[in-house]
C-alpha atoms as a PDB file:
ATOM      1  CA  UNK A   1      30.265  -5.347 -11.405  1.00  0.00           C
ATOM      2  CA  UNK A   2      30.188  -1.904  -9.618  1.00  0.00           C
ATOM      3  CA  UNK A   3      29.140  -1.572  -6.159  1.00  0.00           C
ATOM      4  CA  UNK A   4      25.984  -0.237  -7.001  1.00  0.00           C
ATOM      5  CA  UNK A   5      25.038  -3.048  -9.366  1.00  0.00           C
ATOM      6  CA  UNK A   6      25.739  -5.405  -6.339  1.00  0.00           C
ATOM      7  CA  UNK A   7      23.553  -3.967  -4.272  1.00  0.00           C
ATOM      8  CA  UNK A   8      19.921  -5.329  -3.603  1.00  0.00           C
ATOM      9  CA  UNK A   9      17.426  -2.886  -5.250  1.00  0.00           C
ATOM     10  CA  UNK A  10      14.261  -1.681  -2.783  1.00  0.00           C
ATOM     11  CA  UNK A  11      11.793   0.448  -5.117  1.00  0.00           C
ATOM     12  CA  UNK A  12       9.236   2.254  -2.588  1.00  0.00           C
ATOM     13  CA  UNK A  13       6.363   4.664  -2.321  1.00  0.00           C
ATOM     14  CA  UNK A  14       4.833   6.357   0.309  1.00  0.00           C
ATOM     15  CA  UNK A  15       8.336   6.925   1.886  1.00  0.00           C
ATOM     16  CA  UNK A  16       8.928  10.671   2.901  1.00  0.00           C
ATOM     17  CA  UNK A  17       6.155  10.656   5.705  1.00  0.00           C
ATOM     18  CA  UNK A  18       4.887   8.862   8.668  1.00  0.00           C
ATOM     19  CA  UNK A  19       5.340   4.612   8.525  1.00  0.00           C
ATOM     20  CA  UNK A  20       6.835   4.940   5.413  1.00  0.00           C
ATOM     21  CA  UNK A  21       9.668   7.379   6.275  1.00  0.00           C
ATOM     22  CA  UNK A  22      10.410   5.348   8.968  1.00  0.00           C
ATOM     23  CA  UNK A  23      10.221   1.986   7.448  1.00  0.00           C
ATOM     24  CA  UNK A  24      12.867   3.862   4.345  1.00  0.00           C
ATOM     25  CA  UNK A  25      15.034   4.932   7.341  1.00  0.00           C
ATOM     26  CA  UNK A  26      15.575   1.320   8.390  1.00  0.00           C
ATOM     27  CA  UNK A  27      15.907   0.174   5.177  1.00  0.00           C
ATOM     28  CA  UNK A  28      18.587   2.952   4.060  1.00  0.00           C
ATOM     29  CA  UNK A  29      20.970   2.168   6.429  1.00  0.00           C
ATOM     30  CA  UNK A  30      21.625  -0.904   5.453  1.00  0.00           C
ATOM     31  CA  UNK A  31      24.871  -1.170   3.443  1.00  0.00           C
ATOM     32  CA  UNK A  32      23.423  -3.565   0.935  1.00  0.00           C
ATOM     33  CA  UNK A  33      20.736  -1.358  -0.292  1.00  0.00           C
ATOM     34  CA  UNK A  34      20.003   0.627  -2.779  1.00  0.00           C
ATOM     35  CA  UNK A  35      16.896   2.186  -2.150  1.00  0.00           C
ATOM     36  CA  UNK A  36      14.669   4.387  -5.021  1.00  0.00           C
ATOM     37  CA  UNK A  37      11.453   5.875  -3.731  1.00  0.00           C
ATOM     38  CA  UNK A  38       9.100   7.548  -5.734  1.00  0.00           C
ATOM     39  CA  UNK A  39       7.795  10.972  -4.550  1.00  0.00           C
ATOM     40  CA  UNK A  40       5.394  14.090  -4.995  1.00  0.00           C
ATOM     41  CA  UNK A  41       6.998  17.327  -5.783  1.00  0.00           C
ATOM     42  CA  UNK A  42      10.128  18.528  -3.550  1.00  0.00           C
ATOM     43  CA  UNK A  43       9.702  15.269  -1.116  1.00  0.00           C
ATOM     44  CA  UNK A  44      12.996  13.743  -0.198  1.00  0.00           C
ATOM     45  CA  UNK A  45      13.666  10.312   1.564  1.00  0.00           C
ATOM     46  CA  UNK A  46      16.377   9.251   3.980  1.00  0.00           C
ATOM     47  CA  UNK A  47      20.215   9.501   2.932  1.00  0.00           C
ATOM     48  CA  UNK A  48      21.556   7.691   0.128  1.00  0.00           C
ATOM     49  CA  UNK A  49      18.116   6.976  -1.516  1.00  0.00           C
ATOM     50  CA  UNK A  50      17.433   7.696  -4.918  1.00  0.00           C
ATOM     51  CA  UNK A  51      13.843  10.015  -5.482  1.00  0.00           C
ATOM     52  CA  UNK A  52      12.089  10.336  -8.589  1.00  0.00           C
ATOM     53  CA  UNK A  53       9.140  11.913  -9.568  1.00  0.00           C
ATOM     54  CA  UNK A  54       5.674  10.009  -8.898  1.00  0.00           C
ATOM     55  CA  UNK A  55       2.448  11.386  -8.749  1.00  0.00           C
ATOM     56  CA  UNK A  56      -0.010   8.489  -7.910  1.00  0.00           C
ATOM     57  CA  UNK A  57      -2.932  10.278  -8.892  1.00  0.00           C
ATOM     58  CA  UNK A  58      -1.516  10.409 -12.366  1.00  0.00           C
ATOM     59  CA  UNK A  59      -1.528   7.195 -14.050  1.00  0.00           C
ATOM     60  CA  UNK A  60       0.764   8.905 -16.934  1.00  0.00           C
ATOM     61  CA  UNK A  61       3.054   9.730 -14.078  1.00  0.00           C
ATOM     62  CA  UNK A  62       3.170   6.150 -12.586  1.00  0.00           C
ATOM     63  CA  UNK A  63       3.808   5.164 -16.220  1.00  0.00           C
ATOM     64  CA  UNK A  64       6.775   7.692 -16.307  1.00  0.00           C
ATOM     65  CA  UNK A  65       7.984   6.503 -12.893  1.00  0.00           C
ATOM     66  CA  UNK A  66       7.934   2.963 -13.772  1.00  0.00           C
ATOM     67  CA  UNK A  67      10.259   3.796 -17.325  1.00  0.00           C
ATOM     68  CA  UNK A  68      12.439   5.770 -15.274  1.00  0.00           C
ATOM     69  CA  UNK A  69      13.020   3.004 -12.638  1.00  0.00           C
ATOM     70  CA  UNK A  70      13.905   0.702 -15.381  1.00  0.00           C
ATOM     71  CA  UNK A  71      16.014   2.751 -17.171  1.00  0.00           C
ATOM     72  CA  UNK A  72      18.197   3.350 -13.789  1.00  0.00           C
ATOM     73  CA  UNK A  73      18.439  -0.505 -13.246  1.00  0.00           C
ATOM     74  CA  UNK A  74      20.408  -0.688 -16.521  1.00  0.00           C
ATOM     75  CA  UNK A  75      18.851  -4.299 -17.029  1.00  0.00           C
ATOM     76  CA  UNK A  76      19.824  -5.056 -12.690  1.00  0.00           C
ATOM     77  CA  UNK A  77      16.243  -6.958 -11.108  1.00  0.00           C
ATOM     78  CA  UNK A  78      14.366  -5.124  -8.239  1.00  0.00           C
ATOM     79  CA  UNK A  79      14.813  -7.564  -5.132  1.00  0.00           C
ATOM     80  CA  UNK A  80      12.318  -5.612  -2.952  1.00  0.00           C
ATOM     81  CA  UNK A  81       8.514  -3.717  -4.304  1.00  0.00           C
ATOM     82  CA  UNK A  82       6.875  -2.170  -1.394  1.00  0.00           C
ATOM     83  CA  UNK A  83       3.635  -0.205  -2.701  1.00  0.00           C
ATOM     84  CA  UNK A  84       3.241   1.573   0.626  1.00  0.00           C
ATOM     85  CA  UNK A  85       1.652   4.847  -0.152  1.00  0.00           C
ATOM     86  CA  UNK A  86      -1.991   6.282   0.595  1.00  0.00           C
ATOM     87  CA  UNK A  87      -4.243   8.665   1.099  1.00  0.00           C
ATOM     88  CA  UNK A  88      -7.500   9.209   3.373  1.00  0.00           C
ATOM     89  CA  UNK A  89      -9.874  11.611   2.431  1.00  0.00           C
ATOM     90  CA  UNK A  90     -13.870  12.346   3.498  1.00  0.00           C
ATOM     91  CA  UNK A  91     -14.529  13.777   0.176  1.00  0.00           C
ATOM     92  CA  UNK A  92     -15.448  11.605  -2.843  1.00  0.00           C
ATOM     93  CA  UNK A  93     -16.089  14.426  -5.726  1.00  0.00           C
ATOM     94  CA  UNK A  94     -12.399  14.686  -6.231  1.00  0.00           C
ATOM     95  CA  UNK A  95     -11.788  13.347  -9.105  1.00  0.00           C
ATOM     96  CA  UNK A  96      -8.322  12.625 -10.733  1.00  0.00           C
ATOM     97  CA  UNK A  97      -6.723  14.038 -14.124  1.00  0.00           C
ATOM     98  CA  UNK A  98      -7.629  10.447 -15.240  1.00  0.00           C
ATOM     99  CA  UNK A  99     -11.606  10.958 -13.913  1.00  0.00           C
ATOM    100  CA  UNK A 100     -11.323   8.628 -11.058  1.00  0.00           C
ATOM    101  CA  UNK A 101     -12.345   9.108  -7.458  1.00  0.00           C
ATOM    102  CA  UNK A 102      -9.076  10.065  -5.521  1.00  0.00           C
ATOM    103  CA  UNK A 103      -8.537   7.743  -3.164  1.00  0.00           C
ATOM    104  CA  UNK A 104      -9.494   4.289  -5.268  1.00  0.00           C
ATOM    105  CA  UNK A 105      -6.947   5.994  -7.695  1.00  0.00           C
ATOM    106  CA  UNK A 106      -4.359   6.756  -5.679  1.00  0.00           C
ATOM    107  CA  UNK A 107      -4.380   3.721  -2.951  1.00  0.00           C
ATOM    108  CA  UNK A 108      -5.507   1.068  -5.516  1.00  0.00           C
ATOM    109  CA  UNK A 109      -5.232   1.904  -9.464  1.00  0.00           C
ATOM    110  CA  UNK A 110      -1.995   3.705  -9.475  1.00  0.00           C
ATOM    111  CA  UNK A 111      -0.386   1.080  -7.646  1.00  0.00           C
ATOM    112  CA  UNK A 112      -2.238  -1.803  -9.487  1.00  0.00           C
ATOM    113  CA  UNK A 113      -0.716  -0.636 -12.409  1.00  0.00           C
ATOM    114  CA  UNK A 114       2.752   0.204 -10.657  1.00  0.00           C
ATOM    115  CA  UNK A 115       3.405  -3.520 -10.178  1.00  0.00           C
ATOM    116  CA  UNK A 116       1.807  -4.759 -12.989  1.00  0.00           C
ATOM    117  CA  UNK A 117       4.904  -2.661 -14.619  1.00  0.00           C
ATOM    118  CA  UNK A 118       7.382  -3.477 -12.454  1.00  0.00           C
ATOM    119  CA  UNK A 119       7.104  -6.947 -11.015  1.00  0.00           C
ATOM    120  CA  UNK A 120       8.190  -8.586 -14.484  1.00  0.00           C
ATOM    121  CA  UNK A 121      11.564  -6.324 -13.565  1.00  0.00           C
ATOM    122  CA  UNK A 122      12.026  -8.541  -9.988  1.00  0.00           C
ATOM    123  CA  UNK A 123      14.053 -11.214  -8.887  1.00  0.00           C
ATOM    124  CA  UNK A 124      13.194 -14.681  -8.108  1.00  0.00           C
ATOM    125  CA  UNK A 125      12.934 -15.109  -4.462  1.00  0.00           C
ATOM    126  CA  UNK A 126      12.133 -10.792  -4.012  1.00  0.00           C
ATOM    127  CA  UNK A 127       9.327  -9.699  -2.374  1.00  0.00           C
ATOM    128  CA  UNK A 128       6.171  -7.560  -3.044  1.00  0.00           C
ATOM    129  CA  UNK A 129       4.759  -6.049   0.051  1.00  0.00           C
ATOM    130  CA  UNK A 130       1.597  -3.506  -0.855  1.00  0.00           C
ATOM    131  CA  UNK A 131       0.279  -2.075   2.633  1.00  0.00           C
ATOM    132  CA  UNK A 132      -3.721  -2.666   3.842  1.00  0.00           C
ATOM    133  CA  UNK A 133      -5.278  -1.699   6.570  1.00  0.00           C
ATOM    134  CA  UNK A 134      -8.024  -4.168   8.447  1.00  0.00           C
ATOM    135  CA  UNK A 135     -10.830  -1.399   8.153  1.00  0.00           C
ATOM    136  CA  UNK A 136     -11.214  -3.774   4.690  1.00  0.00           C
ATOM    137  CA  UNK A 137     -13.107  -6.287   6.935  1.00  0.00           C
ATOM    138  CA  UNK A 138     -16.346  -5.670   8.162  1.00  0.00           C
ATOM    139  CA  UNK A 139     -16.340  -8.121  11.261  1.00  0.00           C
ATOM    140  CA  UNK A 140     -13.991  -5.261  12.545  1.00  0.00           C
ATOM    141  CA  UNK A 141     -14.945  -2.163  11.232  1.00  0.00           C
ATOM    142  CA  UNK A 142     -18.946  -1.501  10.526  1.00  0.00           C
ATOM    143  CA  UNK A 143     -18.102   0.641   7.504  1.00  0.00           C
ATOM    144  CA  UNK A 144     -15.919  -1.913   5.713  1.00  0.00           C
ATOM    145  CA  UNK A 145     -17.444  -2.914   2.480  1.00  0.00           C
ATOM    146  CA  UNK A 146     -19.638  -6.049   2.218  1.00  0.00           C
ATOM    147  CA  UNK A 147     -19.846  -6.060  -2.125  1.00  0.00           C
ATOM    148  CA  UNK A 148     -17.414  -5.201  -4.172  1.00  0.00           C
ATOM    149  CA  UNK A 149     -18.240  -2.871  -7.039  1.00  0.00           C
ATOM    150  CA  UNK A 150     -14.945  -1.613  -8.580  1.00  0.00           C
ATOM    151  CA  UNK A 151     -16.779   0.625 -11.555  1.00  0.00           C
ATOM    152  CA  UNK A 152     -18.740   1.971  -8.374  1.00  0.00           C
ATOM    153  CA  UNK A 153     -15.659   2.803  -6.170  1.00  0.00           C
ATOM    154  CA  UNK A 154     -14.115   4.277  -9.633  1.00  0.00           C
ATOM    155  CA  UNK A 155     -16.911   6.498 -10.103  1.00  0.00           C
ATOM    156  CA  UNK A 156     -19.228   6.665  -7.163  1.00  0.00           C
ATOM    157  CA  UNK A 157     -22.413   8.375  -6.460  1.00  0.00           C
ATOM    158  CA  UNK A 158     -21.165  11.772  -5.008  1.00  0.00           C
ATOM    159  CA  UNK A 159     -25.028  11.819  -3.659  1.00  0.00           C
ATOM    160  CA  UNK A 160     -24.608   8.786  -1.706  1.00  0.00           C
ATOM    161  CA  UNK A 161     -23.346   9.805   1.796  1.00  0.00           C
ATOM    162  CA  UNK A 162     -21.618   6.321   2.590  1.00  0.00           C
ATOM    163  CA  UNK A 163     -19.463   6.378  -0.026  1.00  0.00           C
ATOM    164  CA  UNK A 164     -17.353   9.332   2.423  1.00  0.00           C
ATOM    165  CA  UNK A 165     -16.918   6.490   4.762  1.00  0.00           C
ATOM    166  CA  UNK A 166     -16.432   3.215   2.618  1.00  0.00           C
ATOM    167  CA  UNK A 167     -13.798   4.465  -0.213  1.00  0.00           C
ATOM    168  CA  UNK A 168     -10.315   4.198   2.076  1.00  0.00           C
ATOM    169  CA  UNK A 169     -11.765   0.678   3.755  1.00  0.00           C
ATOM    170  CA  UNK A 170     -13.056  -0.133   0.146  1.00  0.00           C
ATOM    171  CA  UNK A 171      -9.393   0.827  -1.567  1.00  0.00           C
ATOM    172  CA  UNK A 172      -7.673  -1.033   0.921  1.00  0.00           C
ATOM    173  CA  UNK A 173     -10.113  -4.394   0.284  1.00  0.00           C
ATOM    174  CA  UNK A 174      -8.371  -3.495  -3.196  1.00  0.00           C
ATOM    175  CA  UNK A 175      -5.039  -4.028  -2.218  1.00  0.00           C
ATOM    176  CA  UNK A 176      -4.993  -7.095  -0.447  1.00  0.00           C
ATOM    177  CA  UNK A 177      -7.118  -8.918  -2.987  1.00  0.00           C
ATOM    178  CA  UNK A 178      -4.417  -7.168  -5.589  1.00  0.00           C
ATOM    179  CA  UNK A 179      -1.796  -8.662  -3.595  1.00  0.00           C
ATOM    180  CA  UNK A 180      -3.344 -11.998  -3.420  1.00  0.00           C
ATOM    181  CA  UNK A 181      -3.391 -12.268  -7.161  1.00  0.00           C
ATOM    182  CA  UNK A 182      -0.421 -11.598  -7.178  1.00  0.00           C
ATOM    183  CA  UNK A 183       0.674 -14.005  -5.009  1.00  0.00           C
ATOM    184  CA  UNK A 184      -1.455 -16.457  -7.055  1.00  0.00           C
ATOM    185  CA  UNK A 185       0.143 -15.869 -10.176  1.00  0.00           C
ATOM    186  CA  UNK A 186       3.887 -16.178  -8.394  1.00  0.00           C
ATOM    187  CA  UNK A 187       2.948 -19.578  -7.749  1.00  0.00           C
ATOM    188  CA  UNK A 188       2.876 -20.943 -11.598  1.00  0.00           C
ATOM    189  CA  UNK A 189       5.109 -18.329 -13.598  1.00  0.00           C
ATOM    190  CA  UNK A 190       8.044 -16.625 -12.779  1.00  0.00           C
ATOM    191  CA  UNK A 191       9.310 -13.916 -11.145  1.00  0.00           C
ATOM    192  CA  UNK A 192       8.370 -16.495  -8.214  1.00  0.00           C
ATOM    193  CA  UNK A 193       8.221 -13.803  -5.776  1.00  0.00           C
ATOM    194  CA  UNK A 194       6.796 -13.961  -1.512  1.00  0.00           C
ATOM    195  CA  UNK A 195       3.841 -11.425  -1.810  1.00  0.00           C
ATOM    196  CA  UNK A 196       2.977  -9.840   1.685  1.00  0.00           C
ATOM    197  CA  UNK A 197      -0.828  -7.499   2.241  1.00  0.00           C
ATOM    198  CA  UNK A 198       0.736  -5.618   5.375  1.00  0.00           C
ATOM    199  CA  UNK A 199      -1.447  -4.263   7.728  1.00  0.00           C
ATOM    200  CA  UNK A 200       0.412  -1.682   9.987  1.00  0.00           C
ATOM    201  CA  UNK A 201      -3.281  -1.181  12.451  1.00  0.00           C
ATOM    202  CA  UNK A 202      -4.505   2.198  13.256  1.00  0.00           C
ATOM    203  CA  UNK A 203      -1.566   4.327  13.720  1.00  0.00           C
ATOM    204  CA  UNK A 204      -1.765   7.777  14.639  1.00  0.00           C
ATOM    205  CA  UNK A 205       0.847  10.748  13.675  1.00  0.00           C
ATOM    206  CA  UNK A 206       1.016   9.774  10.120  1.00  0.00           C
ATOM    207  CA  UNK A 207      -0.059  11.808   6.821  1.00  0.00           C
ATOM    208  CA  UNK A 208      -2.426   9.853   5.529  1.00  0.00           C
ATOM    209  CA  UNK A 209      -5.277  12.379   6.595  1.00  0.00           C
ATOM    210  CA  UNK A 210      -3.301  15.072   5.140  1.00  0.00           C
ATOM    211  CA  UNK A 211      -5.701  16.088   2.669  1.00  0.00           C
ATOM    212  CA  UNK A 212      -8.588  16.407   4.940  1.00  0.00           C
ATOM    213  CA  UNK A 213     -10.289  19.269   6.369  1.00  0.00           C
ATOM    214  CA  UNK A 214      -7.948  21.117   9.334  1.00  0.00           C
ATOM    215  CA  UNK A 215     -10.883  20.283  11.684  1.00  0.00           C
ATOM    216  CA  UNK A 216     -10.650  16.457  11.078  1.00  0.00           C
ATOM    217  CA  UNK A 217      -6.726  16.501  11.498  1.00  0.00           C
ATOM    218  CA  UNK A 218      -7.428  18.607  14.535  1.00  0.00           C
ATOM    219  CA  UNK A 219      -9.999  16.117  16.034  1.00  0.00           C
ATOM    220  CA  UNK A 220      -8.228  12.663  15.086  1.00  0.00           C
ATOM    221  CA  UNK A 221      -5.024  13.806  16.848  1.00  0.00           C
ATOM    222  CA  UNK A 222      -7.148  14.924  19.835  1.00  0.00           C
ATOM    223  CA  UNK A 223      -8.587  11.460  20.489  1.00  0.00           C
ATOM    224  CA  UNK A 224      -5.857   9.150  20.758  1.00  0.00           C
ATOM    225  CA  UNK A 225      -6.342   8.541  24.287  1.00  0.00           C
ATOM    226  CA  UNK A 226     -10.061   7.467  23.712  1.00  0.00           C
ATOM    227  CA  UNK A 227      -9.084   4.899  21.399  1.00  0.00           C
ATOM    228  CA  UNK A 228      -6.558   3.343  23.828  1.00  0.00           C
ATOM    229  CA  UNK A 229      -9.491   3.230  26.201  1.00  0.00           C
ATOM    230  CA  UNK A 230     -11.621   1.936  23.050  1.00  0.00           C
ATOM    231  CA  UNK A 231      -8.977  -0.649  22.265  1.00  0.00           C
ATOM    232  CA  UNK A 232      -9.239  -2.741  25.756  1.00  0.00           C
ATOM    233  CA  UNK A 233     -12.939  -3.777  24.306  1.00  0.00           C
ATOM    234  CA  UNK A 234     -11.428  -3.308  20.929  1.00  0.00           C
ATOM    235  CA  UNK A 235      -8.037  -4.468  20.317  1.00  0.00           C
ATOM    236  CA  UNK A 236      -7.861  -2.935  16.548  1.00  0.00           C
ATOM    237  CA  UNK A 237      -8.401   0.476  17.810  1.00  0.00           C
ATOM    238  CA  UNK A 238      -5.018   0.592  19.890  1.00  0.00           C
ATOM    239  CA  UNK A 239      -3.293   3.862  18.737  1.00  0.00           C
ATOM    240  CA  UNK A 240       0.076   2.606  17.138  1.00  0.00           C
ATOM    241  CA  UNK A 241       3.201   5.038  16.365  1.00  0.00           C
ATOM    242  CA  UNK A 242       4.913   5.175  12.940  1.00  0.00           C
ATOM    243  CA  UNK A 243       7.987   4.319  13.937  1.00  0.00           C
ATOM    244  CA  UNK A 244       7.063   0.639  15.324  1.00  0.00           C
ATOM    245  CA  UNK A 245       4.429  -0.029  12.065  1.00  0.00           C
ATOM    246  CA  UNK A 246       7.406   1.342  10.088  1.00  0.00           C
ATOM    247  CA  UNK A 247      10.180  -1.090  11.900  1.00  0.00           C
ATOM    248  CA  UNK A 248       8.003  -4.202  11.291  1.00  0.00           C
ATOM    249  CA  UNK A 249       7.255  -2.621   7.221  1.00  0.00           C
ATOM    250  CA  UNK A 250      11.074  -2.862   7.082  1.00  0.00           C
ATOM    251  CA  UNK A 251      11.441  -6.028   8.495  1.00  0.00           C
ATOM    252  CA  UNK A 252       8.957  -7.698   6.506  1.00  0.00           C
ATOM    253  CA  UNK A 253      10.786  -6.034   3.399  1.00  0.00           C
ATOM    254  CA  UNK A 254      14.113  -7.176   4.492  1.00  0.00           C
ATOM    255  CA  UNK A 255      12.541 -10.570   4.777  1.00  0.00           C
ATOM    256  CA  UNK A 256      14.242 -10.405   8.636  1.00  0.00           C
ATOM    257  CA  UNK A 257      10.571 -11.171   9.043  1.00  0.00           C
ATOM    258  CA  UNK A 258       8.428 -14.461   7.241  1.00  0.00           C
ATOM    259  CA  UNK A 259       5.308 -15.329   6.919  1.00  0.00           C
ATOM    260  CA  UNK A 260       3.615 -18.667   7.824  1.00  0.00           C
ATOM    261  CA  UNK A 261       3.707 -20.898   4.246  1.00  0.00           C
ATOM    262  CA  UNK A 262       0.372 -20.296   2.535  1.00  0.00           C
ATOM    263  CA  UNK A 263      -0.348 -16.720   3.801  1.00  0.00           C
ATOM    264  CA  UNK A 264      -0.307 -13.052   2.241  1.00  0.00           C
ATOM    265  CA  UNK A 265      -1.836 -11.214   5.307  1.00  0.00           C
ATOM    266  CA  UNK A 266       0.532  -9.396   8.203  1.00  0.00           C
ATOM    267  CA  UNK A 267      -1.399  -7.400  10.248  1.00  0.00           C
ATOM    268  CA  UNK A 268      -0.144  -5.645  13.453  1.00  0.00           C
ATOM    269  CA  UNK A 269      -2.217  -4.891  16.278  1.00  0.00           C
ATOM    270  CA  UNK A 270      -1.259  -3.371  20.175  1.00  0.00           C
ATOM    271  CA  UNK A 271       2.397  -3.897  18.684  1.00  0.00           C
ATOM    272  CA  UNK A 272       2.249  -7.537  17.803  1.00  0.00           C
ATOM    273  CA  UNK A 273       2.436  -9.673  14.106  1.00  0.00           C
ATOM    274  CA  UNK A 274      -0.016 -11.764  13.790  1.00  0.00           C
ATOM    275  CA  UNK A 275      -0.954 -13.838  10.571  1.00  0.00           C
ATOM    276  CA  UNK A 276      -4.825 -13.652  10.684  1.00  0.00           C
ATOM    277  CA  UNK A 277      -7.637 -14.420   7.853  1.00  0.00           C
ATOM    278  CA  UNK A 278      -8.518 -11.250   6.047  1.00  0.00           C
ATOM    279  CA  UNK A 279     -12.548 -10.877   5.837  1.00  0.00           C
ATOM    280  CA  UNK A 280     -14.321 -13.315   3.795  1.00  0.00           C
ATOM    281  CA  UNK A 281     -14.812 -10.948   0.592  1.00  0.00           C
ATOM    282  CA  UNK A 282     -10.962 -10.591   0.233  1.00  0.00           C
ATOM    283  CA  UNK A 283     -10.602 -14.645   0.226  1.00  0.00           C
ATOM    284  CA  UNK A 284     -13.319 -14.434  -2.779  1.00  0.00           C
ATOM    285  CA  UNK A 285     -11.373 -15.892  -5.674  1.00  0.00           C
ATOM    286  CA  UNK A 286     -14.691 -13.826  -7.884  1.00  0.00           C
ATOM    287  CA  UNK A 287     -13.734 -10.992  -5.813  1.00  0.00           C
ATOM    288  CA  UNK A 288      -9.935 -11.527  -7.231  1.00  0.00           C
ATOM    289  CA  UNK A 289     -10.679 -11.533 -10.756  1.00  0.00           C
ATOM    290  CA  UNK A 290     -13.189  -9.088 -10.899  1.00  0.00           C
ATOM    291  CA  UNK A 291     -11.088  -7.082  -9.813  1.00  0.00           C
ATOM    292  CA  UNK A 292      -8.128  -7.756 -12.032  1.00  0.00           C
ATOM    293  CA  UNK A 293      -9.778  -7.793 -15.146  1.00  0.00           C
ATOM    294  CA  UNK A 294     -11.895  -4.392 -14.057  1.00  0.00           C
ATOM    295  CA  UNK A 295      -8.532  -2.389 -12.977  1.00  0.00           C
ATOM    296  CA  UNK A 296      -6.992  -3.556 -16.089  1.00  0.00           C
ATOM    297  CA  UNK A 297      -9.602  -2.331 -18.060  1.00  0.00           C
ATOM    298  CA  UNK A 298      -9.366   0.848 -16.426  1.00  0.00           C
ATOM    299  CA  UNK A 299      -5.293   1.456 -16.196  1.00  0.00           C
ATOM    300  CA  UNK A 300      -5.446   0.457 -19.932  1.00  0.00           C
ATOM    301  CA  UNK A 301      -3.166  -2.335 -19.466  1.00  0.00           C
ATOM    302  CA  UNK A 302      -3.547  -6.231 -20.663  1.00  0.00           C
END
């Protein structure tokens, strides 16, 4: 066996930019991995990692990705699957080349169908860590979605002025009840794999508003201070930095952190881990398998 064979195998998105590039630094350095991110055009990620070509509003490309992953592991297991990428955008008549709104595409579907491909190829014992957000619960954030309506988030009204607000919140709802079935499903059949919903809290200097308007980047950078005010009465609103929610997104990958036995949900707020009950809608087990048999549907995939 060749050095590279030996080493443990982290496949990543969402790692040349903000949390992500920092969590991929961490995770780099260490001797033992190898690390293969997938990435939009000319993106690059940290020394030593392996980049190929993903375009996540492409499910074609996420297909192409996935065949290309397995064809470098040469029959090797993927240890670590850390779906971490996302977008946030205020406009929902974007549509994808597959005719899906842009950011249920991007932040749920493509990666949906990115593990449905590529958890089969991981170890026993690896872990799956797909990042949320806690704007999914509405007890926290007033614009967090109540229903869930998966052919509606697909292809919303364009008409309905909400649906600017609710689509990120509503996409990341997606993820952890994506990663809770797949936690449920690592329970009875193998790979038996620790499945973490990782909630890095509002974190500011990142690029997930990159493909908003100039004036909204403009304004959200100008207001960090007001949400550290925001956040005494508010402790979700404390402004984070990428390179702490990326330090804890490595350490949950590198399993140098563990969750309490029975939970999926990290979430990190004013700096600290806690292990918290999502919002009642992602505990719905209908919630779970509507949505599973929906995005299946939709990706094309049984």
């Amino acid at each position: 066996m060749n050095e590279t064979e030996a080493k443990r195998i982290v496949v990543m998105t969402g790692a040349t930019s903000g949390i992500g590039a920092n969590a991929a630094l961490r995770i780099a350095a260490q001797p033992s991995i190898r690390l293969i991110i997938g990435a939009r055009g000319a993106h690059t990620g940290p020394e030593g990692a392996e980049v190929i070509p993903l375009d996540l509003a492409s499910l074609a490309s996420v297909r192409t990705f996935a065949d290309d992953v397995k064809e470098r592991l040469r029959g090797a297991h993927i240890d670590m699957l850390v779906l971490n990428a996302g977008i946030q955008t205020s406009d929902v008549t974007q549509r994808t080349v597959d005719g899906f709104e842009v950011t249920f595409a991007v932040n749920h579907l493509a990666h949906y169908l990115l593990a449905r491909l590529l958890v089969p190829c991981m170890e026993d014992d690896g872990r799956l860590v797909i990042t949320t957000s806690d704007t999914h619960d509405p007890a926290m954030f007033p614009g967090a979605p109540k229903t869930l309506n998966p052919e509606a988030l697909a292809h919303p009204n364009e008409n309905h002025r909400g649906s600017r607000f609710n689509a990120y919140p509503a996409s990341k709802l997606c993820n952890l009840l994506t990663a809770r079935s797949f936690a449920a499903f690592a329970k009875v059949q193998p790979p038996h794999i620790t499945v973490i919903a990782y909630n890095p809290g509002l974190t500011m200097g990142t690029g997930l508003s990159r493909d908003a308007p100039r004036f909204m980047r403009s304004f959200i950078g100008l207001i960090g201070p007001f949400f550290r005010l925001l956040s005494i009465f508010k402790p979700q609103f404390y402004p984070g930095t990428p390179e702490r929610a990326g330090e804890v997104l490595a350490q949950l990958t590198l399993g140098e952190i563990n969750l309490p036995a029975g939970r999926v949900y990290a979430s990190l707020v004013k700096g600290k881990l806690t292990f918290p009950d999502p919002s009642a809608l992602a505990q719905s087990d209908e919630a779970l398998d509507l949505l599973w048999s929906e995005s299946a549907v939709m990706v094309g995939i049984q």
